[in-house]
Protein backbone atom coordinates (compact mmCIF):
# COMPACT_ATOMS: atom_id res chain seq x y z
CA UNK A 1 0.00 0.00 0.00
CA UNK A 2 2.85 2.15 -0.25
CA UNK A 3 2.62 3.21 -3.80
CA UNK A 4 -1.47 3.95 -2.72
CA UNK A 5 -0.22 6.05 0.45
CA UNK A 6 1.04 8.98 -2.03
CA UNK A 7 -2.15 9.29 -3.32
CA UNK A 8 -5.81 9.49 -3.11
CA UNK A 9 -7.31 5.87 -2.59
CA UNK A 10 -10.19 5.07 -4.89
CA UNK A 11 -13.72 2.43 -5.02
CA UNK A 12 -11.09 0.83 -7.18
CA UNK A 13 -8.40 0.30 -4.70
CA UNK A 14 -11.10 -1.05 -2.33
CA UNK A 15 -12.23 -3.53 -4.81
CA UNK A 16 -9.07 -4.66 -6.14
CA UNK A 17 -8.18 -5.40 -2.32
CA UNK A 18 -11.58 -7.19 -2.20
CA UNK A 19 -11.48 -9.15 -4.87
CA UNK A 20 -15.02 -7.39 -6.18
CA UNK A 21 -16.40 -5.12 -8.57
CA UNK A 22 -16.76 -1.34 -8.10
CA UNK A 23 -20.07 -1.71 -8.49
CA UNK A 24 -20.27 -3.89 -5.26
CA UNK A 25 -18.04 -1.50 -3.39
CA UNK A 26 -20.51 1.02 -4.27
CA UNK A 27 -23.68 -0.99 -2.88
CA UNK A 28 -21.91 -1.31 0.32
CA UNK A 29 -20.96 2.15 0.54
CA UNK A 30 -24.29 3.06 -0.21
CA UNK A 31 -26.68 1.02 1.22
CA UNK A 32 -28.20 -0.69 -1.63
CA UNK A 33 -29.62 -0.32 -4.46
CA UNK A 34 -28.65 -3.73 -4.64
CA UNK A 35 -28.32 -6.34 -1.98
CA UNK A 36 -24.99 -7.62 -1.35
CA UNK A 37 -24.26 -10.95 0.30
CA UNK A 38 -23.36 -10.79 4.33
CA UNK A 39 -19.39 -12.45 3.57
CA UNK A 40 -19.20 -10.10 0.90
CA UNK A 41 -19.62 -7.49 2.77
CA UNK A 42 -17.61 -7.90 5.49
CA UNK A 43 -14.64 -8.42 2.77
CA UNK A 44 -15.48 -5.08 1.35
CA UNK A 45 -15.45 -3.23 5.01
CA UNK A 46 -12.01 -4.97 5.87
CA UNK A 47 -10.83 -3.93 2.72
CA UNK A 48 -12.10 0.06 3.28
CA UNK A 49 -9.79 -0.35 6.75
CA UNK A 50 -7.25 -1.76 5.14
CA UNK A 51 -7.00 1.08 2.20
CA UNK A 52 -7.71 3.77 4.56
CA UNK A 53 -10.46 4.31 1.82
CA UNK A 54 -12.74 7.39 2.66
CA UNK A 55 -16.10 8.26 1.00
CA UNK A 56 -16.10 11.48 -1.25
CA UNK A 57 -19.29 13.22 -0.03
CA UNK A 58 -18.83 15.90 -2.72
CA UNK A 59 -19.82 13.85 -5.31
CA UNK A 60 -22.08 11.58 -3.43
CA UNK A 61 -23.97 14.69 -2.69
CA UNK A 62 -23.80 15.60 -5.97
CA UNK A 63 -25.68 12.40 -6.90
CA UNK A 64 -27.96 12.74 -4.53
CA UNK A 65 -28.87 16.64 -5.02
CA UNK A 66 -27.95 17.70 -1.30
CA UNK A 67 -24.29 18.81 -0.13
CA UNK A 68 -25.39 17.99 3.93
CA UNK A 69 -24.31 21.35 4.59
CA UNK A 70 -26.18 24.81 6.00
CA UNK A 71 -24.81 28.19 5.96
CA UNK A 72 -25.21 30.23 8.74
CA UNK A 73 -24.43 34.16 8.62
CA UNK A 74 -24.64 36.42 11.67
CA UNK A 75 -23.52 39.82 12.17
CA UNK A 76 -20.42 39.49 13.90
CA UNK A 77 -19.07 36.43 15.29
CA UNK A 78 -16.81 38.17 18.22
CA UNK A 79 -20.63 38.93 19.86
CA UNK A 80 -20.89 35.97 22.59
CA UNK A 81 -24.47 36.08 22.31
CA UNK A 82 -23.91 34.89 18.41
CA UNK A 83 -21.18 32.53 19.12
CA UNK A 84 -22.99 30.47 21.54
CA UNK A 85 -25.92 30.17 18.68
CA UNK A 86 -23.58 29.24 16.08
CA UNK A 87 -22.26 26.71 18.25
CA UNK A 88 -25.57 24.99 19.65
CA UNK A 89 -26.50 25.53 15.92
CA UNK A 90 -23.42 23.43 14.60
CA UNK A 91 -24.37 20.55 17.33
CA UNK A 92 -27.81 20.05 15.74
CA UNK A 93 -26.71 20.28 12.06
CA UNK A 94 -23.93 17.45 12.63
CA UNK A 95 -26.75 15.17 14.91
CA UNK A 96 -29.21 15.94 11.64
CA UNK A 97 -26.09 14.63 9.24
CA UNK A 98 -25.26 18.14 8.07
CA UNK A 99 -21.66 20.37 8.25
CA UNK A 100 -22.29 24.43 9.48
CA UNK A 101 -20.52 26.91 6.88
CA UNK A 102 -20.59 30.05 8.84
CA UNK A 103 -20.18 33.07 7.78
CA UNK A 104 -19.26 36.56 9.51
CA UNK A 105 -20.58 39.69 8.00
CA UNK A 106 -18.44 41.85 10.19
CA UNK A 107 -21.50 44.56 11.13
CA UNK A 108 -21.36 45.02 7.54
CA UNK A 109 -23.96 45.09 4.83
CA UNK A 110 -22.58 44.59 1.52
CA UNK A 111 -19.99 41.59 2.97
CA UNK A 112 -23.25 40.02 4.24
CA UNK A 113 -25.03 39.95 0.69
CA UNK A 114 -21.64 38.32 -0.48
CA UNK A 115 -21.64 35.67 1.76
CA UNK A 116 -25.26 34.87 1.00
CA UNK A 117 -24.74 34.72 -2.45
CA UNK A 118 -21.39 32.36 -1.65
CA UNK A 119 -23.38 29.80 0.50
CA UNK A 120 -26.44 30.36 -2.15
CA UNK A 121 -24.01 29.49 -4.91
CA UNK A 122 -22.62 26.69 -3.19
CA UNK A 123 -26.00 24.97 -2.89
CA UNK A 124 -26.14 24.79 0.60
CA UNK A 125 -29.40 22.90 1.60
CA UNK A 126 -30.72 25.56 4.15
CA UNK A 127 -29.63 29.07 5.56
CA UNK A 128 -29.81 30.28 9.03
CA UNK A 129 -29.51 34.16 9.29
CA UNK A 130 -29.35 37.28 11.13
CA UNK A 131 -29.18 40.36 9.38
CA UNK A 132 -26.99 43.22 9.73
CA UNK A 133 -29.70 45.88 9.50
CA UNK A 134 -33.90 46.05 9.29
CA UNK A 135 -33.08 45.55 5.71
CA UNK A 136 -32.68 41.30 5.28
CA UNK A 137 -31.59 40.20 1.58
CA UNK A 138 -34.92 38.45 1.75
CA UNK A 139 -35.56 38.93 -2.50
CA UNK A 140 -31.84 36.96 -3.00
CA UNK A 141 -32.63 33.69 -0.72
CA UNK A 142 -36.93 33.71 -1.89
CA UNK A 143 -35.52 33.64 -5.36
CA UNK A 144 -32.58 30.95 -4.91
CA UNK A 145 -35.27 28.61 -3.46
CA UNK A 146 -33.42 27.83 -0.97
CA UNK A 147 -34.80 26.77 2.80
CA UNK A 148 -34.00 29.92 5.30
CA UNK A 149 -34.61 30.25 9.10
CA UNK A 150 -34.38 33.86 10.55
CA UNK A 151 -32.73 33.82 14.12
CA UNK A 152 -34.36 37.35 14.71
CA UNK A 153 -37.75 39.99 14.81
CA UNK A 154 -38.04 40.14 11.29
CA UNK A 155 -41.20 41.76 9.70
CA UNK A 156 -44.41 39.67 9.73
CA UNK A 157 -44.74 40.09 5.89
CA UNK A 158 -41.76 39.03 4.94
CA UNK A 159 -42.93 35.73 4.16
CA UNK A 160 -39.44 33.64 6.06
CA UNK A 161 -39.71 31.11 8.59
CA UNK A 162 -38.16 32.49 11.77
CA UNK A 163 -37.79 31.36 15.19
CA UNK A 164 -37.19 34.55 17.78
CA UNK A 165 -38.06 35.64 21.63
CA UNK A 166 -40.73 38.95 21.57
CA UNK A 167 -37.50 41.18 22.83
CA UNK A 168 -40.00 44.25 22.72
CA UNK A 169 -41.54 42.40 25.68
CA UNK A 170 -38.38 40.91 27.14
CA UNK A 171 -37.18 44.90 27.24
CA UNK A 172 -40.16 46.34 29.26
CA UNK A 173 -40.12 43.35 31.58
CA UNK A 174 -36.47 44.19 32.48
CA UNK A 175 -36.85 47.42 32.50
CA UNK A 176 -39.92 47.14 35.03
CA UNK A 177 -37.37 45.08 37.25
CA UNK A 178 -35.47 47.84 37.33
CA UNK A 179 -38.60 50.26 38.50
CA UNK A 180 -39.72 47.49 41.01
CA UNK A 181 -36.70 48.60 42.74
CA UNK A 182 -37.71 52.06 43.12
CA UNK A 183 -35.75 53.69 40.77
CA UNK A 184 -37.49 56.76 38.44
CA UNK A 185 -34.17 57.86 36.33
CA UNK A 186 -33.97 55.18 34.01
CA UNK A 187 -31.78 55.24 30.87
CA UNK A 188 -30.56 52.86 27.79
CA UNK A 189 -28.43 51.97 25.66
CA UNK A 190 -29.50 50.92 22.69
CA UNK A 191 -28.22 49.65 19.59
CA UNK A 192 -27.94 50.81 15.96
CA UNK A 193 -31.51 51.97 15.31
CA UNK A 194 -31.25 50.31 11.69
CA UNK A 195 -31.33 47.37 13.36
CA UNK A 196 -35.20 46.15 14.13
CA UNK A 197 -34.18 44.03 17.40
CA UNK A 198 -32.44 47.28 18.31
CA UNK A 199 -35.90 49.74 18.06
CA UNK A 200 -37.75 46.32 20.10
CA UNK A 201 -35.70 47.06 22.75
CA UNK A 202 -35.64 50.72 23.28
CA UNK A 203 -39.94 50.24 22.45
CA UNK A 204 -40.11 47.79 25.32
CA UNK A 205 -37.98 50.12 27.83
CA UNK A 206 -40.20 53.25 26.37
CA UNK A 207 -43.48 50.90 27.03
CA UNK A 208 -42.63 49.87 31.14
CA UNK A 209 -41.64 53.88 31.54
CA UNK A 210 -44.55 54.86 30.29
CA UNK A 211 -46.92 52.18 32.25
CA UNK A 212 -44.81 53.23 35.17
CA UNK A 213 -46.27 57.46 34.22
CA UNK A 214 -42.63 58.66 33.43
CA UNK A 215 -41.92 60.30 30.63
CA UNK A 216 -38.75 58.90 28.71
CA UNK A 217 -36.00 61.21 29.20
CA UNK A 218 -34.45 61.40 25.33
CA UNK A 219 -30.85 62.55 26.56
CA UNK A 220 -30.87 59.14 28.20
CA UNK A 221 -31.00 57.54 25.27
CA UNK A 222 -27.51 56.72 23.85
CA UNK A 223 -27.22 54.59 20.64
CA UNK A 224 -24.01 52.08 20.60
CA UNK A 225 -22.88 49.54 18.30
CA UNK A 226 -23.21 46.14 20.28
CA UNK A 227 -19.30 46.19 21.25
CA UNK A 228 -17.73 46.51 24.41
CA UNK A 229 -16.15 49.59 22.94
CA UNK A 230 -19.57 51.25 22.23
CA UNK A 231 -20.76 50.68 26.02
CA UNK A 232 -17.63 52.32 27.25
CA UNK A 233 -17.61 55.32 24.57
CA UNK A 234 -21.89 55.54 25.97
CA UNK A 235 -20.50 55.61 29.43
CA UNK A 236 -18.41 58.27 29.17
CA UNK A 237 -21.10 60.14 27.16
CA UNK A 238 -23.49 59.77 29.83
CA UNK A 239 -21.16 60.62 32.90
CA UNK A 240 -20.53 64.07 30.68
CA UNK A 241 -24.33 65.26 32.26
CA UNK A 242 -26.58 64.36 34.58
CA UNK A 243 -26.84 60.97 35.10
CA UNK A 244 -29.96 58.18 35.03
CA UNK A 245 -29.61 56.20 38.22
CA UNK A 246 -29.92 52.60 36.82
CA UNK A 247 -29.63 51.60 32.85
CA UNK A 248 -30.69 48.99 31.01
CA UNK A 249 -27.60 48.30 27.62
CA UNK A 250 -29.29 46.38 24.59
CA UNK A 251 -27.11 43.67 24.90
CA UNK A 252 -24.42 42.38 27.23
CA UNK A 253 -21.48 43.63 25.89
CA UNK A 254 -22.52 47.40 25.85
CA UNK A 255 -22.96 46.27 29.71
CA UNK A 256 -19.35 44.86 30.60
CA UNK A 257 -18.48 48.16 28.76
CA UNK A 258 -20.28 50.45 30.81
CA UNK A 259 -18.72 48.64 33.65
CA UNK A 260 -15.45 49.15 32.12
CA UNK A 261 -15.87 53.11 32.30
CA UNK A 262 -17.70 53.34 35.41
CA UNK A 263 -14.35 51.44 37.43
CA UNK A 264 -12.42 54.38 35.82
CA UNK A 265 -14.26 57.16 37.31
CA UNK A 266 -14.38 55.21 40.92
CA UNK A 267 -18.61 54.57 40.48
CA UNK A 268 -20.06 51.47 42.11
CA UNK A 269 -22.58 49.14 40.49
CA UNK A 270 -25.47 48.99 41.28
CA UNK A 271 -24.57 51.73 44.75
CA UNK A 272 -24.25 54.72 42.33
CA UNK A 273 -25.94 52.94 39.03
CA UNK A 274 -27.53 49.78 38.05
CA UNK A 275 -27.79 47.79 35.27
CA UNK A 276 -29.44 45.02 33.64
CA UNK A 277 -28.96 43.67 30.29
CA UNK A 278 -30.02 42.07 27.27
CA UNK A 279 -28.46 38.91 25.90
CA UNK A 280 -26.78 37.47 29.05
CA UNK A 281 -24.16 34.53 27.96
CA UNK A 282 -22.12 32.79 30.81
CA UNK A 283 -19.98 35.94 30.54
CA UNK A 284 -22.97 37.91 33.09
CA UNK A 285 -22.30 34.99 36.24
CA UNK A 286 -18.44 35.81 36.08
CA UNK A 287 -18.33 40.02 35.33
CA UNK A 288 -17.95 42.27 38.40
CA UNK A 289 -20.67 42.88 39.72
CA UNK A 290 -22.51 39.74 37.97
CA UNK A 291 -24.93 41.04 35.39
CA UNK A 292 -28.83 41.17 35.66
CA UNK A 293 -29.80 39.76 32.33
CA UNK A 294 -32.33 38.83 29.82
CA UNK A 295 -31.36 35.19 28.49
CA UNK A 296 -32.64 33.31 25.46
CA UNK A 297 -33.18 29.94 25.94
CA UNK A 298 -30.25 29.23 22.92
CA UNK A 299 -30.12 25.44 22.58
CA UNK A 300 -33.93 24.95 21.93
CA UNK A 301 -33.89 27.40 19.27
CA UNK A 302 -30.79 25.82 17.72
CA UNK A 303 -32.61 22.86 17.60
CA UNK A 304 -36.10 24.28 16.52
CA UNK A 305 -33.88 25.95 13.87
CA UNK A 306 -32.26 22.99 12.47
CA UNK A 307 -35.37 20.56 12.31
CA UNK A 308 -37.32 23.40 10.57
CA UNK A 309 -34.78 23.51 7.84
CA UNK A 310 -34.50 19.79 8.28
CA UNK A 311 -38.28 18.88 7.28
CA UNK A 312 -38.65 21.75 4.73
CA UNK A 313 -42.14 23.09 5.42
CA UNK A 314 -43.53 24.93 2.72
CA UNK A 315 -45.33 27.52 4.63
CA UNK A 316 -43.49 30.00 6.20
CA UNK A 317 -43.54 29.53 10.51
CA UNK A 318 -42.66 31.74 13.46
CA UNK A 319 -41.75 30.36 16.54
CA UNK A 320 -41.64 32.46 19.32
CA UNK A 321 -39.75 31.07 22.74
CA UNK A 322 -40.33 32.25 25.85
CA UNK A 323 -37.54 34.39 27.49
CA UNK A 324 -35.94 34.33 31.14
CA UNK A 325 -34.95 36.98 33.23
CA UNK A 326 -31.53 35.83 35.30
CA UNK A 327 -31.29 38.44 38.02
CA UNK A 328 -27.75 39.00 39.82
CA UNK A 329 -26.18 41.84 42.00
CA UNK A 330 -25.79 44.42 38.80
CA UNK A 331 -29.75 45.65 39.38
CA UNK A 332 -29.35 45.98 43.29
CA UNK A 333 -30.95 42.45 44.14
């Protein structure tokens, strides 16, 4: 087999060593069409060991018309929050027999189009996305065909299956957490109001203000990309003027930035502000103060995700999951 070793083994390797036809290699391989005798087979596995032989799924998905692979795209990788999805979505994808070809847009529009049009063109057999802005390429993936599964609030009409937590709702909720604790100077950070999760989340702090009969203060609302750095740069904004006394950031990084800047200028979470977040990841247990936090239940919609793309439904479908509020020492409990 030395002569093999220096290059790629073949079905014909595996039934020379076997003393069969290619054909028979093939049914084994396979599955079938064709029944193949129980010593036969067993001559033809040895003889896969023995070669080192390994399947080419390109062209066996070729044949078959599926490549056993999804593309994912998401903003920007780096964001915890979209890391842990990617990775609870790669689990289900490789229990469902399929690889995960992710792609980063880098919080940029135009890259994200290209890398739809990559997977598209690669004939990936679904697509899991979250847009950079309110603006989804929905017109490129209705007209590839292709299966797609929004991980976001996307609009109703849009006609794409979509699986998402009501994050107008999850915002008021934390934000009335934060009023439950008596405080009436409430601020936010929100994120880039292009974005449609970002204008849920500064409707649902608007919404438990209001409820609570306090007007929302507008220079209390600073909009921050979804970065650690944006939180800080916020922070020092905000500690340029009066000051809210408690803050709820749009996602968790903007919080551990805020944190960041408040250590620098000697302040004291929650004694002097508190916070609460959206999008907790394990990084809210271990920051300092641990964060107060609005948590998606990730690994069910990974795997609501994966076995919508995996049966194919022809009808668009929204699932909505319910979200939990993980409260720590950042909010003043």
């Amino acid at each position: 087999m030395d002569n093999q070793s220096a290059r790629r083994i073949t079905r014909a390797d595996v039934a020379r060593v076997a003393g069969t036809s290619v054909a028979v290699v093939s049914y084994v391989i396979n599955n079938g069409p064709r029944p193949v005798a129980e010593a036969t087979r067993l001559r033809v596995l040895a003889a896969i060991e023995q070669t080192g032989y390994r399947p080419n799924d390109i062209a066996r998905a070729l044949a078959s018309g599926n490549t056993l692979t999804y593309g994912l795209v998401v903003p920007d990788i780096s964001n915890p929050f979209f890391a842990s999805m990617a990775r609870a979505l790669q689990r289900e994808a490789f229990n469902h027999g399929r690889v995960l070809l992710l792609g980063d847009a880098g919080d940029d529009r135009q890259h994200e189009h290209d890398l739809i049009n990559h997977l598209l063109r690669r004939q990936v057999d679904g697509l899991l996305y979250t847009s950079v802005d309110r603006h989804p390429w929905f017109d490129l993936i209705r007209n590839s065909g292709t299966p797609c599964v929004m991980i976001d609030t996307i609009d109703s009409h849009a006609g794409i299956s979509a699986i998402r937590v009501n994050e107008r709702d999850a915002a008021c909720q934390a934000t009335r957490h934060l009023l439950q604790h008596g405080y009436r100077e409430l601020g936010i950070f929100v994120g880039p109001l292009t974005m449609l999760n970002a204008q849920d989340r500064l409707n649902g702090w608007r919404d438990a203000l209001i409820e609570a009969g306090i007007t929302p203060r507008e220079e209390w609302i600073f909009e921050a990309p979804y970065t650690r750095k944006g939180g800080y740069q916020a922070s020092q904004k905000m500690l340029q003027g009066p000051c809210p006394r408690a803050i709820f950031t749009s996602n968790e990084q903007q919080a551990l930035g805020c944190l960041s800047a408040l250590a620098e200028h000697q302040l004291r979470v929650p004694d002097d502000l508190a916070i609460i977040c959206f999008n907790g990841t394990q990084q809210s247990e271990f920051s300092v103060p641990p964060l107060s936090a609005v948590e998606q239940p990730i690994d069910a919609m990974a795997r609501q995700a994966i076995a919508m793309l995996a049966t194919g439904t022809a009808q668009p479908e929204l699932h909505e999951f319910a979200f939990q509020l993980h409260i720590r020492r950042s909010c003043g409990c």
